[in-house]
N, C-alpha and C. Protein backbone atom coordinates (compact mmCIF):
# COMPACT_ATOMS: atom_id res chain seq x y z
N UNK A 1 -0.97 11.42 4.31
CA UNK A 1 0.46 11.15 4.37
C UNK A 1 1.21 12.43 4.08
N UNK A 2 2.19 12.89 4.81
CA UNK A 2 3.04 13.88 4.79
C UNK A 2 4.20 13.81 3.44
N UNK A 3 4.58 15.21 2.60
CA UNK A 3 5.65 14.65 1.86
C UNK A 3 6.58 14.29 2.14
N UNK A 4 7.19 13.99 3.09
CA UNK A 4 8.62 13.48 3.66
C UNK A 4 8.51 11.88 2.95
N UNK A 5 7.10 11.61 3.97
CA UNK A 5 7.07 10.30 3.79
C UNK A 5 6.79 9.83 2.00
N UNK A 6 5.89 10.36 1.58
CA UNK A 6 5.88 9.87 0.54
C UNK A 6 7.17 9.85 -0.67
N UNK A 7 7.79 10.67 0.09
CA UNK A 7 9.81 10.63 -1.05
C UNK A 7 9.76 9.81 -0.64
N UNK A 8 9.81 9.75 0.43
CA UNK A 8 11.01 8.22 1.09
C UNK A 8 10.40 7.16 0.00
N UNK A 9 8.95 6.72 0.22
CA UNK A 9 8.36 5.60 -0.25
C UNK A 9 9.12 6.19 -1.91
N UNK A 10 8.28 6.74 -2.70
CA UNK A 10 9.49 6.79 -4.05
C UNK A 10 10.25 6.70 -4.25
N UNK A 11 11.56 7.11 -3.34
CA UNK A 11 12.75 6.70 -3.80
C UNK A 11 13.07 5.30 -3.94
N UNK A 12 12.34 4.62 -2.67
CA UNK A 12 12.57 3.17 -2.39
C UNK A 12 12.05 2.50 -3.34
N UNK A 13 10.63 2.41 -3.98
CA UNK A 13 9.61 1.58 -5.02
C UNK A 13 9.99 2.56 -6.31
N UNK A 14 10.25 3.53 -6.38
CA UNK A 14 10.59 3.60 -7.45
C UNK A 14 9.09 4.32 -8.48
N UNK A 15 8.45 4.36 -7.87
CA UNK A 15 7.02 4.60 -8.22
C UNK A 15 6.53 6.01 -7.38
N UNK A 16 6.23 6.65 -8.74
CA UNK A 16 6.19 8.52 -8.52
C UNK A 16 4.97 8.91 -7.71
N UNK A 17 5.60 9.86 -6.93
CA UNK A 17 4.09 10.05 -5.91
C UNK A 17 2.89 10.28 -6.21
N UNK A 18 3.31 11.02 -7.31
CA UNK A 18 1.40 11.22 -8.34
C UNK A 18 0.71 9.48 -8.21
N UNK A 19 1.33 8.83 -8.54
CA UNK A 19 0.59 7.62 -8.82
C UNK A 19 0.43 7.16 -7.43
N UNK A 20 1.15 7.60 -6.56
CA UNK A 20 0.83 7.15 -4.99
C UNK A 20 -0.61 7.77 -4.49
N UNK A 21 -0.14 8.95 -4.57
CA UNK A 21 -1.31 9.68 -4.12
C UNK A 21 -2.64 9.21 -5.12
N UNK A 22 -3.01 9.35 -6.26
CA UNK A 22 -3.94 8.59 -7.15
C UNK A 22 -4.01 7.42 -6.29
N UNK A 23 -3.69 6.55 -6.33
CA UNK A 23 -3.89 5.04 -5.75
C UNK A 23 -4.71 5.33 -4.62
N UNK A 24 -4.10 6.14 -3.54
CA UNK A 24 -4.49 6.59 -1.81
C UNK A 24 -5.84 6.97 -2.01
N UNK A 25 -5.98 7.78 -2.92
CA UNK A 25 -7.41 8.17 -3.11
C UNK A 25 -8.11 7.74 -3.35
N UNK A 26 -7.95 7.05 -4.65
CA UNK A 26 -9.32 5.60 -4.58
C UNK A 26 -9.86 4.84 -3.88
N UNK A 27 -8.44 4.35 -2.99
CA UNK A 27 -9.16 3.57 -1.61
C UNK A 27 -9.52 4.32 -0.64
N UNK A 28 -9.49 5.43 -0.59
CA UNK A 28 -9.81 6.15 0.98
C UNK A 28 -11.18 6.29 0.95
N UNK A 29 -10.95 5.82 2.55
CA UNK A 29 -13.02 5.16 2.96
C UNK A 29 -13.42 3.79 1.92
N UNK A 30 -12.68 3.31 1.50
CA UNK A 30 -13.24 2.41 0.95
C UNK A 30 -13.39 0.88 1.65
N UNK A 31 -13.66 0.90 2.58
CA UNK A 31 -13.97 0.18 3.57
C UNK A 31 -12.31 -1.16 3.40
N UNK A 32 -11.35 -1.20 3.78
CA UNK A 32 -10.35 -1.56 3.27
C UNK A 32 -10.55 -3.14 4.20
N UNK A 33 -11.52 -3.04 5.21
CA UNK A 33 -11.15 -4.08 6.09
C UNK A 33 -11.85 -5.69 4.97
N UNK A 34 -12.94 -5.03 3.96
CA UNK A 34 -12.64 -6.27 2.81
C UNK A 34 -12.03 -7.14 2.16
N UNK A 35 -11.66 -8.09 2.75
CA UNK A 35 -10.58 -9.22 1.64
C UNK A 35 -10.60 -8.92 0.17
N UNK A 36 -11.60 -8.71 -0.34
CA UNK A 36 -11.22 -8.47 -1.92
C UNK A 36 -11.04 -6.92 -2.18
N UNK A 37 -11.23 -6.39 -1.67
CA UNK A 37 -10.82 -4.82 -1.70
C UNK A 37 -9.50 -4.32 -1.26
N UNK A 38 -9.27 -5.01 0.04
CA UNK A 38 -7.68 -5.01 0.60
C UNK A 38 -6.80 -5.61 -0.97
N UNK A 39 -7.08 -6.98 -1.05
CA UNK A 39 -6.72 -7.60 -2.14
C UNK A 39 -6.36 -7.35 -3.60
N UNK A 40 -7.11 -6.65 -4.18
CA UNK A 40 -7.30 -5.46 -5.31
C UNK A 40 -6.14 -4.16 -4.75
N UNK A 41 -6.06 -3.64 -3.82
CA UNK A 41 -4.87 -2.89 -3.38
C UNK A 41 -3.74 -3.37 -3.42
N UNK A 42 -3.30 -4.40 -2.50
CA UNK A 42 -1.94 -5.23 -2.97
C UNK A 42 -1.72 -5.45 -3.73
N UNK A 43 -2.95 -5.71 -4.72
CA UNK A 43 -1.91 -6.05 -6.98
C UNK A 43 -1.56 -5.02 -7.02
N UNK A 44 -2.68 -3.96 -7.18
CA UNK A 44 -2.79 -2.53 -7.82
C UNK A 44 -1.03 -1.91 -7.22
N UNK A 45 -0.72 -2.31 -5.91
CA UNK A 45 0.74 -1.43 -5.53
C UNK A 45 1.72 -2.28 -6.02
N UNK A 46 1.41 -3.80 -6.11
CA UNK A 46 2.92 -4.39 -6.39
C UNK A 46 2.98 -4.35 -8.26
N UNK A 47 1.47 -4.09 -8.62
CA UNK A 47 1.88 -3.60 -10.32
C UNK A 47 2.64 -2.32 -10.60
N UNK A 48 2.34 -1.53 -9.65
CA UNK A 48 2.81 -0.18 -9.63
C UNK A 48 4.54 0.24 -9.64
N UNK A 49 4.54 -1.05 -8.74
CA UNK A 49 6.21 -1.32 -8.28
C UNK A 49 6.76 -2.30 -9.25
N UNK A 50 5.78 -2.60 -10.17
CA UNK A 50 6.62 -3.92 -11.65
C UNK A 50 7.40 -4.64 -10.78
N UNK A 51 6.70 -5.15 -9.38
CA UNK A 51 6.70 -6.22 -8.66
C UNK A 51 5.64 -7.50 -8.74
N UNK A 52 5.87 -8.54 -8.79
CA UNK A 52 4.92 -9.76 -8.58
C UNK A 52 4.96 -10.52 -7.02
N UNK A 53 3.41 -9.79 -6.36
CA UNK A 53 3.73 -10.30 -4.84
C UNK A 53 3.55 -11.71 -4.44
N UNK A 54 4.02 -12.09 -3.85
CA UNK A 54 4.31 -13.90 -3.76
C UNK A 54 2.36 -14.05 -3.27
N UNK A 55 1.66 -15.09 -3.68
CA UNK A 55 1.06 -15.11 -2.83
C UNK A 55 1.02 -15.22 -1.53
N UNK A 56 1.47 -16.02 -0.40
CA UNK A 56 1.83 -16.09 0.35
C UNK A 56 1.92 -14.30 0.92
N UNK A 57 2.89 -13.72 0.20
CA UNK A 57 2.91 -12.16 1.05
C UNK A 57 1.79 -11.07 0.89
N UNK A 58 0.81 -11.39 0.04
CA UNK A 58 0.00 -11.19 -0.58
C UNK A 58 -1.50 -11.21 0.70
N UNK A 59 -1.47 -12.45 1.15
CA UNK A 59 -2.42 -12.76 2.10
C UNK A 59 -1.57 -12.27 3.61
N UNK A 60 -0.54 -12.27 3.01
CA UNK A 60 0.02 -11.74 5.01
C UNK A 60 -0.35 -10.15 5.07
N UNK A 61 -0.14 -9.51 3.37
CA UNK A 61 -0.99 -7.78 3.77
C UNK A 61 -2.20 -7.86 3.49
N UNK A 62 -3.12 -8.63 3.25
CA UNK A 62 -4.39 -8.53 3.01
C UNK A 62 -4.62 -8.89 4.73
N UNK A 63 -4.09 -9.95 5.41
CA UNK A 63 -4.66 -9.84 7.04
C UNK A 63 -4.50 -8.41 7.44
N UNK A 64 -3.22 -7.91 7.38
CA UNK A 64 -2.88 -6.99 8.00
C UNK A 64 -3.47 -5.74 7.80
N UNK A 65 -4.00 -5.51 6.67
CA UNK A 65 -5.06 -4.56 6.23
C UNK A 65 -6.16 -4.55 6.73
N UNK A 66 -6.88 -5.55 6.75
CA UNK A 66 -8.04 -6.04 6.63
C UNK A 66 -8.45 -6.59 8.41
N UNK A 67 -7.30 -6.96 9.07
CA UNK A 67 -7.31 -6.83 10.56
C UNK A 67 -7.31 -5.22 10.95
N UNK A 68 -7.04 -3.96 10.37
CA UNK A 68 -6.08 -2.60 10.85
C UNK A 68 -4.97 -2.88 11.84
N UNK A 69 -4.26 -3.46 11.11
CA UNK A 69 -2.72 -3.79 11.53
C UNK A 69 -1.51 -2.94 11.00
N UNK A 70 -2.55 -2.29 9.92
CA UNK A 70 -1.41 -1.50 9.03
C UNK A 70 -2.05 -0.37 8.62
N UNK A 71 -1.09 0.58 9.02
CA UNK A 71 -2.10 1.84 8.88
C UNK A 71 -0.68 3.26 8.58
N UNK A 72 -0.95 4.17 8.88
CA UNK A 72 0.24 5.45 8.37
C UNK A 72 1.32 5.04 9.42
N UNK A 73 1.31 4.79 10.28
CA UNK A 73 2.39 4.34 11.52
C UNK A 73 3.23 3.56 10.38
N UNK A 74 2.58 2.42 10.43
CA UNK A 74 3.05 0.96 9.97
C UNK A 74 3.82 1.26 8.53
N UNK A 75 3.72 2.12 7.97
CA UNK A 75 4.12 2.33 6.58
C UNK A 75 5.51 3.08 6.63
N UNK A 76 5.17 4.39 7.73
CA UNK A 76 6.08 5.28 8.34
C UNK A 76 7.57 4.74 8.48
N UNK A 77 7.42 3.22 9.62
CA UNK A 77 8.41 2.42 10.06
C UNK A 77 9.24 1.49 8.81
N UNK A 78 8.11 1.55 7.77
CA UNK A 78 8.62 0.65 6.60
C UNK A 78 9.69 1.40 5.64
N UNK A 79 9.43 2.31 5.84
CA UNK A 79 10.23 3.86 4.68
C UNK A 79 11.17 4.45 5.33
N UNK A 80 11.70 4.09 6.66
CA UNK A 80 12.78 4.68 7.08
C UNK A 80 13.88 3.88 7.02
């Protein structure tokens, strides 16, 4: 991820890029297309954001992960 993008995402969540980038790294290659691994990512970001993700939205990014529905594009479009 480029720094442009990752301000954007901070300014918006509120959550400092160190901890972004930390997060990115743990999962990278970590085979994400796993339901419980995707799954473990979505807490891990909406704790990050001292957000509580509905379940419901919870399983709509775990498909979307876990299909590769969501990827640097998909995030790109979310932060602008």
């Amino acid at each position: 991820m480029n720094q442009d993008m990752l301000k954007k995402v901070e300014k918006k969540t509120g959550v400092d890029m160190q901890s972004i980038l930390r997060l990115a790294s743990a999962y990278d290659g970590k085979g994400l297309e796993n339901e419980k691994t995707a799954r473990r990512l979505v807490r891990q970001v909406g704790k990050l954001a001292g957000k509580k993700v509905p379940r419901e939205t919870e399983d709509q990014l775990v498909k979307m992960i876990t299909q590769k529905k969501i990827n640097e594009s998909t995030i790109r479009k979310m932060t602008r």
